[in-house]
Structure formats: C-alpha cells, structure tokens
Protein backbone atom coordinates (compact mmCIF):
# COMPACT_ATOMS: atom_id res chain seq x y z
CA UNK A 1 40.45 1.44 -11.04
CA UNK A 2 36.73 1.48 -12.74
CA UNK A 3 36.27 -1.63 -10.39
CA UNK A 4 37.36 -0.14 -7.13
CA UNK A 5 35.13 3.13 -8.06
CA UNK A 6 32.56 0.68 -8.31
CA UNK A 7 32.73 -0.90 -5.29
CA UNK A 8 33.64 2.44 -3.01
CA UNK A 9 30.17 3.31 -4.52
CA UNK A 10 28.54 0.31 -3.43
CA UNK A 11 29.84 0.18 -0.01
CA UNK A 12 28.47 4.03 0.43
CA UNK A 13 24.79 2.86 -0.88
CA UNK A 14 25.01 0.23 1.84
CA UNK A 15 25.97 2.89 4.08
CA UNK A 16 23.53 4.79 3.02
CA UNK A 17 20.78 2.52 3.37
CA UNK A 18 21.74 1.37 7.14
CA UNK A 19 21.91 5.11 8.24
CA UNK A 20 18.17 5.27 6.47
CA UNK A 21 17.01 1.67 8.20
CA UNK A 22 18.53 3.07 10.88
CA UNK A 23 16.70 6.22 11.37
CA UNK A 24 13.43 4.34 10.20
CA UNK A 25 13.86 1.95 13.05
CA UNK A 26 14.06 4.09 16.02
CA UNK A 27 10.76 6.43 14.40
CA UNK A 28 8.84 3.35 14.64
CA UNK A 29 10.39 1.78 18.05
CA UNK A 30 9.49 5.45 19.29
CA UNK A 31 6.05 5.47 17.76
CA UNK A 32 5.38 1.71 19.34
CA UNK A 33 6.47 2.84 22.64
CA UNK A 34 3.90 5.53 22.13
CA UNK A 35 1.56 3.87 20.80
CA UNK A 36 1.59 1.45 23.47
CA UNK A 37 0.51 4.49 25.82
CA UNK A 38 -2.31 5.10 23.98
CA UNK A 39 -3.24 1.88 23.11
CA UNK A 40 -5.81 1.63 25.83
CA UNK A 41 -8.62 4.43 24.90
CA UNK A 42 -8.01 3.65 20.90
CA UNK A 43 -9.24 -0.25 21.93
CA UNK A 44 -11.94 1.48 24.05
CA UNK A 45 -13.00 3.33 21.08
CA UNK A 46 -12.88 0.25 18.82
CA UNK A 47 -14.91 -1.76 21.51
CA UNK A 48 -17.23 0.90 21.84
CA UNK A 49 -17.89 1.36 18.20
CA UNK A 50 -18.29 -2.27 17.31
CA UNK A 51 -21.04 -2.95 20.86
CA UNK A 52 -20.05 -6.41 20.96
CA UNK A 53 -18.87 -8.07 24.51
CA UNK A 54 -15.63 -9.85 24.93
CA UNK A 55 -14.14 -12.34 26.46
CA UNK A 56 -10.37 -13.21 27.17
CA UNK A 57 -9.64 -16.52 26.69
CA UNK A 58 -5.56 -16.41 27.59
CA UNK A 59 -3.59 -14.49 30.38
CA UNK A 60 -1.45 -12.58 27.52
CA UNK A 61 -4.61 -11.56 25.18
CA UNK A 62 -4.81 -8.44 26.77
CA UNK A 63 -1.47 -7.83 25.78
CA UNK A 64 -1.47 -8.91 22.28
CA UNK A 65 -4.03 -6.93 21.57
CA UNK A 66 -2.03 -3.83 23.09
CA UNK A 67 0.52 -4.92 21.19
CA UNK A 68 -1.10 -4.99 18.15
CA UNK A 69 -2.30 -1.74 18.30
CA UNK A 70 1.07 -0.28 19.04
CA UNK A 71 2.34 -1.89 15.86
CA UNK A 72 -0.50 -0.64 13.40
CA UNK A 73 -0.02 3.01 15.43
CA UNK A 74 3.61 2.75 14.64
CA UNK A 75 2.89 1.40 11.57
CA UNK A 76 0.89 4.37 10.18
CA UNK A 77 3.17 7.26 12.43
CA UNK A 78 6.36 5.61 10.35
CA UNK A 79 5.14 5.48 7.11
CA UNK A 80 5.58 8.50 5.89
CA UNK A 81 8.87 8.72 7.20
CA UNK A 82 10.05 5.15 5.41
CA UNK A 83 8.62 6.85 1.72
CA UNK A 84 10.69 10.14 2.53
CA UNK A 85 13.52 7.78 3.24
CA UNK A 86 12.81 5.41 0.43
CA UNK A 87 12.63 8.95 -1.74
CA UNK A 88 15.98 10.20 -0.61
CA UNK A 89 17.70 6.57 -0.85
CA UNK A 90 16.99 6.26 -4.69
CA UNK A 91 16.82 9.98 -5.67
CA UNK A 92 20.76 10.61 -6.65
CA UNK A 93 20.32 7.57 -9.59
CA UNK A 94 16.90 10.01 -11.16
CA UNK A 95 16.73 13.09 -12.97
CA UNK A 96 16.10 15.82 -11.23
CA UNK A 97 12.01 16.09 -12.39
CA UNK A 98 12.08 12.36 -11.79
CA UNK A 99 13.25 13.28 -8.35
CA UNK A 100 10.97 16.02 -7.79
CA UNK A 101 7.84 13.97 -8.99
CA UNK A 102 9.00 10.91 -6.68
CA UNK A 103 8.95 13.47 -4.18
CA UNK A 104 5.32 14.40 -4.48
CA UNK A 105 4.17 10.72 -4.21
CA UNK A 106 5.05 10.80 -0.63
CA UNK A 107 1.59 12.70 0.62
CA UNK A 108 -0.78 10.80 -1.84
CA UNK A 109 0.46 7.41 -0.63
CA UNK A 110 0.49 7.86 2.44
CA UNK A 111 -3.13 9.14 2.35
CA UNK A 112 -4.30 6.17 0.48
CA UNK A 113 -3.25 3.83 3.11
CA UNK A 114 -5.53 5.93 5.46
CA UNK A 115 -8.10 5.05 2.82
CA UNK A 116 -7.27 1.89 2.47
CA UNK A 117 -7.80 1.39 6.44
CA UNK A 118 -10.93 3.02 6.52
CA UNK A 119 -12.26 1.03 3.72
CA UNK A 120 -11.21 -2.42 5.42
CA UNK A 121 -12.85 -1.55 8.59
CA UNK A 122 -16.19 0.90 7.54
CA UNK A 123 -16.74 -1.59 4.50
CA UNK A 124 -15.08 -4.77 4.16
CA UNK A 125 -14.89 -5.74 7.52
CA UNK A 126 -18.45 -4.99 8.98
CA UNK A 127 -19.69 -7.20 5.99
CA UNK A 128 -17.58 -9.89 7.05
CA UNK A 129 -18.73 -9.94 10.67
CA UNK A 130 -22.58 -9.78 9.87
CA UNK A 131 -21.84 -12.77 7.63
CA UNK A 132 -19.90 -14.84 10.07
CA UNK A 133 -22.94 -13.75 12.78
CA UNK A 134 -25.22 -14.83 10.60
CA UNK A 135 -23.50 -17.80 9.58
CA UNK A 136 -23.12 -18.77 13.35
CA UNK A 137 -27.11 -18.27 13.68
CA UNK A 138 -27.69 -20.72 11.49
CA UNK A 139 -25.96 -23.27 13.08
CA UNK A 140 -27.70 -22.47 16.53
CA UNK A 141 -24.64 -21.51 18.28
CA UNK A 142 -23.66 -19.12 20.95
CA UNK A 143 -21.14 -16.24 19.76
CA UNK A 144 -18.55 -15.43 22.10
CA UNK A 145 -16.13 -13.46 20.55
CA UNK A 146 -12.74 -13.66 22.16
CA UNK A 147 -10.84 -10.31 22.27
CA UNK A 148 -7.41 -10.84 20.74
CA UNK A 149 -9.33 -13.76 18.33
CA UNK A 150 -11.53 -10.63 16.65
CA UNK A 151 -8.83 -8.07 16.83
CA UNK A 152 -6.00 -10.32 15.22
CA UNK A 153 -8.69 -11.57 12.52
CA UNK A 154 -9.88 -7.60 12.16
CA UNK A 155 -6.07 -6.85 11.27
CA UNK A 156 -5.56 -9.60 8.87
CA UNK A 157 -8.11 -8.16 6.84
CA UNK A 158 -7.53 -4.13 7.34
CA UNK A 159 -4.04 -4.37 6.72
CA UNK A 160 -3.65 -6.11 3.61
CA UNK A 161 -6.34 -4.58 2.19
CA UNK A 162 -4.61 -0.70 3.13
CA UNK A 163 -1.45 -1.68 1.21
CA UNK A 164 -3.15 -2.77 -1.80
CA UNK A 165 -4.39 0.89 -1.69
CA UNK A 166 -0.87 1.44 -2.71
CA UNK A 167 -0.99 0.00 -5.78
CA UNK A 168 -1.78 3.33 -7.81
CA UNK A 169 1.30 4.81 -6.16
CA UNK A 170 3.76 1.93 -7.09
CA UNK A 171 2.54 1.38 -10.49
CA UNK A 172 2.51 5.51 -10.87
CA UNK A 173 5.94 5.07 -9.07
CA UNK A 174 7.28 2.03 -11.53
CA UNK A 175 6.17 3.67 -14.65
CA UNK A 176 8.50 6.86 -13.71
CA UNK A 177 11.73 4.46 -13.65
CA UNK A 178 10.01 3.03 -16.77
CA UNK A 179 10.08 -0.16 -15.14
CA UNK A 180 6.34 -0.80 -16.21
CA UNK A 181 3.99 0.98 -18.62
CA UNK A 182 0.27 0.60 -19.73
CA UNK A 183 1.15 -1.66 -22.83
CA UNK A 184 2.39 -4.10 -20.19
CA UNK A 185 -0.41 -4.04 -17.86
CA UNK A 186 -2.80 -4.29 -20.18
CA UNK A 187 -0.69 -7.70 -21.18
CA UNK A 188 -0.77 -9.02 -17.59
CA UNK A 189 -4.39 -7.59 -17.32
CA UNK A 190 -5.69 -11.40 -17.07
CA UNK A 191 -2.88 -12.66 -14.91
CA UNK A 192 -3.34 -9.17 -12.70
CA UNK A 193 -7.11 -9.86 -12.28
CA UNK A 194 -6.61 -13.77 -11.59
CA UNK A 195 -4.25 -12.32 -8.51
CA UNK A 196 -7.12 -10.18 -7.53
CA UNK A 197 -9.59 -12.51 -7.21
CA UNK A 198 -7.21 -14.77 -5.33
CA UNK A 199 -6.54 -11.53 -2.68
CA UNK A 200 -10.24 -10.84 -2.47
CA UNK A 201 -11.28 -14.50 -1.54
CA UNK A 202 -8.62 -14.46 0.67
CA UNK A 203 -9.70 -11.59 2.71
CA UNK A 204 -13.31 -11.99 2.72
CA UNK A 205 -16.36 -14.23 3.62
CA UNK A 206 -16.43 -17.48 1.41
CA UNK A 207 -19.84 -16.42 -0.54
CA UNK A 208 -20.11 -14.96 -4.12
CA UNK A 209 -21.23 -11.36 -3.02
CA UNK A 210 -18.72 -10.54 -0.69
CA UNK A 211 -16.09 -11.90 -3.08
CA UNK A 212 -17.16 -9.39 -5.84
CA UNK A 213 -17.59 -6.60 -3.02
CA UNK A 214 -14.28 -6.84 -2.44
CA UNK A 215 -12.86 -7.45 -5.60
CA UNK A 216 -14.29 -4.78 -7.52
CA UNK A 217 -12.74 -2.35 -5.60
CA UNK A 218 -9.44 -3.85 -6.67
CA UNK A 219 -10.40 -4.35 -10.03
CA UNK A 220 -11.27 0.26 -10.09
CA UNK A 221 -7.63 0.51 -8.75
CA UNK A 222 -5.94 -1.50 -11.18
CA UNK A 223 -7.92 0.32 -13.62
CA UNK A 224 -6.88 3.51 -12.23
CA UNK A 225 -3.48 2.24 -11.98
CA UNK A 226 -3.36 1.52 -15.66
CA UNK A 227 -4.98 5.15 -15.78
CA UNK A 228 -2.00 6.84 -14.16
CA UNK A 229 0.44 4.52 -15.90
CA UNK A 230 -0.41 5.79 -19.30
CA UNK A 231 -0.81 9.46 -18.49
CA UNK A 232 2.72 9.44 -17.33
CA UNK A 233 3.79 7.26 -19.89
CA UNK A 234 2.56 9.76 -23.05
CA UNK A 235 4.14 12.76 -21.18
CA UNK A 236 7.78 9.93 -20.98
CA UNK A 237 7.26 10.45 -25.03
CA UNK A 238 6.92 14.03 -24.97
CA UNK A 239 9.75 14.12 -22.78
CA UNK A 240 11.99 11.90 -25.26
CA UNK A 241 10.07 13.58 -28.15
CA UNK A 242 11.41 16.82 -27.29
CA UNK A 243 14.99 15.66 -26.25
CA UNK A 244 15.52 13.61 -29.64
CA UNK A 245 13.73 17.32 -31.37
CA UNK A 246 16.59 19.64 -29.51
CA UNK A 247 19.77 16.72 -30.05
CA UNK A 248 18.97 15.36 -33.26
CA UNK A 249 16.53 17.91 -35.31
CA UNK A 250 13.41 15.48 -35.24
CA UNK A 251 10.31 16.80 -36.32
CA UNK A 252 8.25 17.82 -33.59
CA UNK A 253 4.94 16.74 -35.83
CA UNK A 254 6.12 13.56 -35.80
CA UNK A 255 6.65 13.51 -32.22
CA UNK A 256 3.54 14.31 -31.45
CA UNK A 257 1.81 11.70 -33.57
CA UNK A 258 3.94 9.08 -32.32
CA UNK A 259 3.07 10.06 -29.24
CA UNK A 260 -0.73 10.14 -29.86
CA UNK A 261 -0.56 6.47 -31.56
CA UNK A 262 0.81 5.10 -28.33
C-alpha cells in the first residue's frame, strides 16, 4: 500500500511539473513572439550605442540576429515567471518559513540577472571589443564587423556572465535546503576559484588584465555567496537550537555558544 502511495505521489509531481513547464513554455513562446516585434528598435538602439558600421555577410543574418533578440527578450520577460514556478513546484516538501523565505528570493534574483547583463555589456564587453580593435590594429587589418558575427559573440559573453550573477541566490537558495553551508565552501574554496578562473578566461580577451577584470568580480560573489551562506546557516542553529530547547529541555546558553563557535 506504502508503495502505491508512493508512486500516486510521484505521478502527481510529474503532473505537477508538466502543468508548470507547461505554463512556462507558452510565457516565453508569447514573450518571443513579442519580442520579435520589438526586436527591430532594441537592435537600433544597440547599433546606435555601440557607433560601429555593419555588414551582413549571409541572407539569414538579419534574422538571426532578430532572433536572438527575441530569445534574450523572452528570456528576461520569463524569468521571473520560471522562479515563481520553480518556488511553487518545491514549496509543499519545505516548512512553511522555508517556503516563505524561498519566496522572497524570487525579486532579488531576478534583479541580479539584470545586473549581471548590464555588467557584461557596460563592463566586460566594451573591454573586450577595444582589445580585439586594438589587437586587429596591430596586425594592419581592416575591421569589418559582420552583424550577426558581433551580436552572437556579444551574447556569448553577456549571458553567461548574467547567470553567474545568480550564484548568491542559489548558494543562499542551497544553504536553506541545507544542501550546502559555509564549512563546505570554504572546503571547495580552491576547487571553486580554479572554476572561476576557467569561466573568466573563457569569456574574456586572452591577456592577464582582462582575465583578472573579470575574475575578480566572480571571486566578490563567491565571497558574498559564502557571506549569505553562513548568515543563514547560524540562524539554521538558532532555529534547531531553539527546537531541541522547547522538545528536549536543552540549555539555551549552550545553544547559543554552539552556535557562536560555528
């Protein structure tokens, strides 16, 4: 009987979750077909802004880049929509001020994605342009700079680097379902800045200085990460502390200090 409980339950969290992808997939096919509308005076803007002349180099590059533009649109119309989903998908399995503090996360992540975007392109990538310009200088070439080419290679950089602007949230996130705490990132602090460095030459020029401009920034939101992680960790203790004081009589000076030592 236990087993067929078990899997009536399952079979309504996969319900659950295809209603939610569901309802997450017609936001963002909504959001693309109106982004795709727009798409034209939001690549004006960006051509405007960067005063560089293009040049198509394919009958479809025109497109792409439309394309492309409707997908990042959707992307950032959607996302807050896929969080309150995620939210409401694995709320029933947390206590209710685990619920309630999931909850909140919704507005702060979704705002550091925004950041996240506007530090790729104010920062990151205007660095990384000037040093490919330069670059090409030396070499006594002409630039041409195809459309699609510099928007594709534009996204490949924004992107990534706005969803490791998450990383506060999921580790803030994690620590909650006490899936990770600051005694464990400080463990995997060597293995967790080895990643970083890996990311940041990745998504920026091959020289020394623009790998440490980007990686620093990565290494402050670890470090804020690990931040969060043990602020909500020692309040997880005081939590416990005062649950073990109310079922089983422990000392709430003791509590405390255990608390304090971790």
């Amino acid at each position: 009987m236990s087993t067929q409980n078990q899997e009536m339950r399952l079979v309504e969290h996969l319900g659950e979750l295809r209603r939610r992808l569901i309802w997450v997939a017609i936001i963002f096919i909504v959001a693309f077909i109106g982004g795709f509308a727009y798409a034209e005076p939001v690549v004006r803007y960006f051509k405007k802004d960067a005063g560089i002349q293009w040049h198509v180099f394919g009958i479809a590059d025109g497109l792409r880049v439309y394309m492309q533009f409707s997908f990042v649109i959707a992307l950032i119309i959607t996302l807050p929509f896929i969080l309150y989903h995620l939210w409401r998908f694995i709320s029933p399995g947390l206590r209710p001020h685990e619920r309630k503090a999931a909850g909140i996360f919704i507005a702060p992540a979704f705002l550091l994605f925004l950041t996240g975007l506007a530090v790729g392109y104010y920062l990151v990538f205007p660095m990384i342009i000037t040093f490919m310009i330069k670059f090409s200088k030396t070499l006594g070439v002409v630039e041409t700079f195809g459309l699609a080419q510099y928007f594709g290679f534009m996204f490949n950089i924004v992107i990534p680097l706005a969803l490791l602007f998450e990383l506060p949230i999921v580790v803030m996130f994690l620590t909650r379902l006490r899936i990770l705490n600051p005694m464990r990132m400080k463990k995997m602090r060597g293995y967790s800045y080895l990643a970083l460095v890996i990311v940041a030459s990745l998504i920026s020029p091959p020289d020394f200085v623009s790998h440490l401009s980007v990686f620093l920034p990565l290494v402050i939101l670890y470090e804020i990460s690990v931040l969060i992680s043990r602020f909500i960790y020692r309040k997880q203790l005081r939590e416990d502390a005062a649950w073990e004081q109310e079922f089983y009589g422990e000392k709430e000076e003791d509590a405390v200090l255990h608390v304090d030592r971790e």
